[in-house]
C-alpha atoms as a PDB file:
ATOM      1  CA  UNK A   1      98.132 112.945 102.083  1.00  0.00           C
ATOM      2  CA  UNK A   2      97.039 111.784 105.782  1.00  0.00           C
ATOM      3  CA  UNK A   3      97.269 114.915 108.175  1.00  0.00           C
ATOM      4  CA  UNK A   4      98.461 112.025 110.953  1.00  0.00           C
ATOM      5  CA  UNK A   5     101.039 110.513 109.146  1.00  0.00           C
ATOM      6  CA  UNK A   6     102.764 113.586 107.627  1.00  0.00           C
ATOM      7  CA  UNK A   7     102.811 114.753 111.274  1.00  0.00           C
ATOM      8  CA  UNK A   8     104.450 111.449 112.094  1.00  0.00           C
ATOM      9  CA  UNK A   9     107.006 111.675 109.648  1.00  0.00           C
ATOM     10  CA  UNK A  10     107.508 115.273 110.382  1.00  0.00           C
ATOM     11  CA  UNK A  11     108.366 114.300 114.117  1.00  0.00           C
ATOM     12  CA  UNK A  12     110.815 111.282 113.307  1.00  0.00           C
ATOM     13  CA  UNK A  13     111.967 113.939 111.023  1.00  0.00           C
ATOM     14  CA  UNK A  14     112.719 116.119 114.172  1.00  0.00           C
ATOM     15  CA  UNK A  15     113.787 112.943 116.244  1.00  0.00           C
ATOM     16  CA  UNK A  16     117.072 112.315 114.066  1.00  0.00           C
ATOM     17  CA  UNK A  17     119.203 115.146 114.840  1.00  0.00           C
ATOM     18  CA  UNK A  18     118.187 114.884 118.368  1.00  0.00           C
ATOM     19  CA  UNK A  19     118.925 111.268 118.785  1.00  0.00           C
ATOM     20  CA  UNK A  20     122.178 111.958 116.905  1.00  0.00           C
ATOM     21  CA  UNK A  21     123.340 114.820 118.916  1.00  0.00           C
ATOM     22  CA  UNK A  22     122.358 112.992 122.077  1.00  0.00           C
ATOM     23  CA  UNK A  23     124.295 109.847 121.421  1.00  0.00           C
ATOM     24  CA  UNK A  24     127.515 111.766 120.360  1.00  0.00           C
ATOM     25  CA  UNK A  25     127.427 113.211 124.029  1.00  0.00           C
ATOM     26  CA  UNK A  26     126.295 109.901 125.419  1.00  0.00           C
ATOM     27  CA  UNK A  27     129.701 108.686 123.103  1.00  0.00           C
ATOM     28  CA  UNK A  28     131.882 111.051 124.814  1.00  0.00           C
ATOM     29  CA  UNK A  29     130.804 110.556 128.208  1.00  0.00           C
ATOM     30  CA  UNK A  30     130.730 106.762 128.020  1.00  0.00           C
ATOM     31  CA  UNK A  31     134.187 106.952 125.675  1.00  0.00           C
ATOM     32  CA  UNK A  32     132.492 105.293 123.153  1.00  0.00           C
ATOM     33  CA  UNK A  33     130.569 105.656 120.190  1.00  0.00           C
ATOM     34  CA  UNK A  34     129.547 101.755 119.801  1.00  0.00           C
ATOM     35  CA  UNK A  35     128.145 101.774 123.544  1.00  0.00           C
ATOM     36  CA  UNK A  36     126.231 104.499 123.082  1.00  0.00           C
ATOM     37  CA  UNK A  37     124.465 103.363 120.293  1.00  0.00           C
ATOM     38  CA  UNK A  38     124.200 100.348 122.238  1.00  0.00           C
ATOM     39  CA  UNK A  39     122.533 101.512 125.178  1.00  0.00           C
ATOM     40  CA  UNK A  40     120.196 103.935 123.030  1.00  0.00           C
ATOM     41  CA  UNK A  41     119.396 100.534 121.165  1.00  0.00           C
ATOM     42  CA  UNK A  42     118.711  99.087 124.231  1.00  0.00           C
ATOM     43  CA  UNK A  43     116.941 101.499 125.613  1.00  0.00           C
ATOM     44  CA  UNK A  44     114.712 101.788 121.940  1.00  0.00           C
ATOM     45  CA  UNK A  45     114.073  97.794 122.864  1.00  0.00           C
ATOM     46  CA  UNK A  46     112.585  98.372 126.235  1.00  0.00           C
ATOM     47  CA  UNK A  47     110.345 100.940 124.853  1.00  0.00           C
ATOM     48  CA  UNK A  48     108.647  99.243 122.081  1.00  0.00           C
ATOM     49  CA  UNK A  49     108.678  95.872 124.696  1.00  0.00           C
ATOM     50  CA  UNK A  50     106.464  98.244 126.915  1.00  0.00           C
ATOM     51  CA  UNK A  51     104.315  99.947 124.453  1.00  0.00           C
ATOM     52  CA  UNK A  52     104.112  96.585 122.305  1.00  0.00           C
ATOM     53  CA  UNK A  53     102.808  94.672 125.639  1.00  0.00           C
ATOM     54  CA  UNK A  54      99.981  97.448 126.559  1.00  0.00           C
ATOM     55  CA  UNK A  55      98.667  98.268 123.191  1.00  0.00           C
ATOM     56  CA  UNK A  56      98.895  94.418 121.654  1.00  0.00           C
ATOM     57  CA  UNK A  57      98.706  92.621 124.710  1.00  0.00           C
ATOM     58  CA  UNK A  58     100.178  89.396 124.055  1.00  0.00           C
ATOM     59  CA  UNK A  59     103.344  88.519 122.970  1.00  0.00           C
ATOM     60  CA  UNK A  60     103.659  87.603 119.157  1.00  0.00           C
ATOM     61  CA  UNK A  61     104.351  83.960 118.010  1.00  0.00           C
ATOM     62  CA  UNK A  62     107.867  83.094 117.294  1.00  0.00           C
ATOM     63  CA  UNK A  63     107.688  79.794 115.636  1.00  0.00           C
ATOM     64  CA  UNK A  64     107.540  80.697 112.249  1.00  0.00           C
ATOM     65  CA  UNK A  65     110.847  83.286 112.889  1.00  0.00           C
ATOM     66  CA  UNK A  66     113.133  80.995 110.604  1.00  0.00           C
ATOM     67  CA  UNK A  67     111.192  80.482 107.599  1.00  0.00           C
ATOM     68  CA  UNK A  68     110.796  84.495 107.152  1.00  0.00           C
ATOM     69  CA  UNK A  69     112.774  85.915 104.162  1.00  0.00           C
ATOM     70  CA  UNK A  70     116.341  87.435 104.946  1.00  0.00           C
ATOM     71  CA  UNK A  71     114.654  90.874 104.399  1.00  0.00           C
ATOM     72  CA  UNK A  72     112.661  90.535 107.857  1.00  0.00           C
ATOM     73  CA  UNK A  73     116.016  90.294 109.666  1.00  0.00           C
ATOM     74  CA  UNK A  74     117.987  92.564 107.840  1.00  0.00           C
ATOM     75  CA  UNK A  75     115.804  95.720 109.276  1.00  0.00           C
ATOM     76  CA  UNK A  76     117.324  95.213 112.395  1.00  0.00           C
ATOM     77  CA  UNK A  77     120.797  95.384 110.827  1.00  0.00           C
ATOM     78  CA  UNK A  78     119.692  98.562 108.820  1.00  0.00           C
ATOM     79  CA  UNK A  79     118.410  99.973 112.418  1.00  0.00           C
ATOM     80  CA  UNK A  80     121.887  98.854 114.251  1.00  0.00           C
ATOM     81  CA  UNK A  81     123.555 100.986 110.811  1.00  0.00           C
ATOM     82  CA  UNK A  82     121.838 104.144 111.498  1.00  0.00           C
ATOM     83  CA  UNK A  83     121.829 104.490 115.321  1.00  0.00           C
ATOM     84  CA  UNK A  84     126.209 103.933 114.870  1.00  0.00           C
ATOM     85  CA  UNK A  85     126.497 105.780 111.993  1.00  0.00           C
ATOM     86  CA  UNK A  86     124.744 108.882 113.195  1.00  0.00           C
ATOM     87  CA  UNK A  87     126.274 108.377 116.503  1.00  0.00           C
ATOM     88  CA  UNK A  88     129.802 108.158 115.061  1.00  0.00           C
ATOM     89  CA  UNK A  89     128.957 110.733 112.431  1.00  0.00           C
ATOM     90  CA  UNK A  90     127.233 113.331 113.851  1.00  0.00           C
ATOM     91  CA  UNK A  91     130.250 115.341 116.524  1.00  0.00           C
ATOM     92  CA  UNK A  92     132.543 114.737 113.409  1.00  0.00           C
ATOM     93  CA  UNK A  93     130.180 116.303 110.433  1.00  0.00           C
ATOM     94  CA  UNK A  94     127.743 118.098 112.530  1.00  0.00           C
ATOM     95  CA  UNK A  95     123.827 117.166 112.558  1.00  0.00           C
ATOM     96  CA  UNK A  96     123.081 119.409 109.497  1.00  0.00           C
ATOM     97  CA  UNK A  97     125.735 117.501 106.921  1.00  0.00           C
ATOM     98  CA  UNK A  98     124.300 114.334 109.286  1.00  0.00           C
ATOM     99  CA  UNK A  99     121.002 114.534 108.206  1.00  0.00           C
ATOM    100  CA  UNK A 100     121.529 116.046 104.470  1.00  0.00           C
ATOM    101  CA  UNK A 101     123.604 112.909 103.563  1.00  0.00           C
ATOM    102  CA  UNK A 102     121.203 110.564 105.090  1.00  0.00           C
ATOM    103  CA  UNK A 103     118.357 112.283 103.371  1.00  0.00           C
ATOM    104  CA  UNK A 104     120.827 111.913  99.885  1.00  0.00           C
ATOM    105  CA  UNK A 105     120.616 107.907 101.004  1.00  0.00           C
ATOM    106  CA  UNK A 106     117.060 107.971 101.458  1.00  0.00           C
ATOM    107  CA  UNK A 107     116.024 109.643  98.181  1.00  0.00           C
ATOM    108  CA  UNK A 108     118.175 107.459  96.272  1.00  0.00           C
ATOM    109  CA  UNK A 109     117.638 104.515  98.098  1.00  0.00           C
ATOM    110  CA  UNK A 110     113.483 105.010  97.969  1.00  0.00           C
ATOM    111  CA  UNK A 111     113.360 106.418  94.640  1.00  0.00           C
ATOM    112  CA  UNK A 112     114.521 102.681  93.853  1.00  0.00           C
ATOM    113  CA  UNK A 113     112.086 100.787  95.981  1.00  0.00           C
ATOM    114  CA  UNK A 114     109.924 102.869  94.532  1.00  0.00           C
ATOM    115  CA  UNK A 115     110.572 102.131  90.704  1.00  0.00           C
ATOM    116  CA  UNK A 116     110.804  98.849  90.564  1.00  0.00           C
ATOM    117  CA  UNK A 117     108.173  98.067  93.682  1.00  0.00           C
ATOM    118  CA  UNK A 118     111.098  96.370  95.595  1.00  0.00           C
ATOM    119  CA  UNK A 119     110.241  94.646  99.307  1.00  0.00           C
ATOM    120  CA  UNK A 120     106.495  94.415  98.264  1.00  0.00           C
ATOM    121  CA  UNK A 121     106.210  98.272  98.136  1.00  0.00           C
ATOM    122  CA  UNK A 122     103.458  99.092  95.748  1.00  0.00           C
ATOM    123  CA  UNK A 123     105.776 100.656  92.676  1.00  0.00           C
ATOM    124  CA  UNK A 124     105.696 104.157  91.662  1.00  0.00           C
ATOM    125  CA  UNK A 125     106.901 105.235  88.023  1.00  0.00           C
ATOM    126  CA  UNK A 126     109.925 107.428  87.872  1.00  0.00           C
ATOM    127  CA  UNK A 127     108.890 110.283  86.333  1.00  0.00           C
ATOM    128  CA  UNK A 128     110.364 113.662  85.129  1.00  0.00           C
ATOM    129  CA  UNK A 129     108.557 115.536  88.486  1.00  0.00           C
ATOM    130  CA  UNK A 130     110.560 112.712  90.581  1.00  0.00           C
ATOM    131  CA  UNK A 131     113.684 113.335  88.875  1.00  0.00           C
ATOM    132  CA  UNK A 132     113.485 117.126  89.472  1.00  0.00           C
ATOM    133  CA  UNK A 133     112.890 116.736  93.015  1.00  0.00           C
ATOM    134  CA  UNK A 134     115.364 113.910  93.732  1.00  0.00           C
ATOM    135  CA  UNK A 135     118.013 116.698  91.846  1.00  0.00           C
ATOM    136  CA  UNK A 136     116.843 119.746  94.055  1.00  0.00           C
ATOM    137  CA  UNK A 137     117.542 117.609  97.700  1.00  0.00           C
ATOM    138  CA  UNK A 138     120.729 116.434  96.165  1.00  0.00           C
ATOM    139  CA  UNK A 139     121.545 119.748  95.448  1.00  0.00           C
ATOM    140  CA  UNK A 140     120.431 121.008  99.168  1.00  0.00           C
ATOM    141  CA  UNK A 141     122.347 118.040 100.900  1.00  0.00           C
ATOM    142  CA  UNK A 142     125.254 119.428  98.781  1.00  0.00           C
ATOM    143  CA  UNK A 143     124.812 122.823  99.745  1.00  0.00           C
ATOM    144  CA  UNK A 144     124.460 122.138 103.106  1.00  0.00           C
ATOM    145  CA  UNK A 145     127.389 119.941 103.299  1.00  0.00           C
END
């Protein structure tokens, strides 16, 4: 495994409680949960404009945006999910339930891309060793929760 990218993973591991917690007080000082995730999306778009601009340099090419599959758009719709959901979620659970019922979605939710190689992911058998681990987060998120 890449030193780099487990570190990577590791800090947007880090970043989701944080970003939750920070949005539930942006919620209650705005008064709402939907504008905060708003202007944290917003915010998110200015950011990768910026870093997009200085690392790629020039802007991508748009023509070709409507004949790309319904799975290119639907990321932003999966991103739009997650900021509200944590925001909304996270002063009413707390960040620990939070993030041991998202990691519950993500395990079962990648251990099927993963099986069956869905989205152009390169598939991965599920195994016995897969199983076992998928069982011992459950457990944990249940635990936790």
């Amino acid at each position: 495994m890449n030193a780099f990218y487990s570190i990577l993973a590791l800090a947007a591991g880090v970043m989701l409680p944080l970003q939750a917690a920070m949005n539930a007080r942006l919620a209650r000082m705005m008064g709402s949960s939907i504008w905060a995730a708003s202007f944290s999306g917003f915010m998110l778009t200015i950011i990768l404009a910026i870093i997009g601009y200085f690392s790629l340099g020039a802007l991508p090419r748009m023509g070709g945006a409507a004949a790309l599959p319904w799975w290119a758009w639907a990321g932003g719709v999966c991103g739009c999910v997650v900021l509200s959901a944590t925001t909304i979620v996270a002063p009413r659970l707390g960040t620990s339930a939070m993030v041991a019922l998202i990691m519950a979605g993500q395990v079962i939710c990648s251990l099927l891309i993963d099986s069956f190689g869905l989205l152009d992911m390169p598939a991965q058998p599920f195994d016995i060793k897969r199983a076992g681990a998928a069982a011992l987060l459950l457990l944990a998120t249940f635990l936790i929760r």
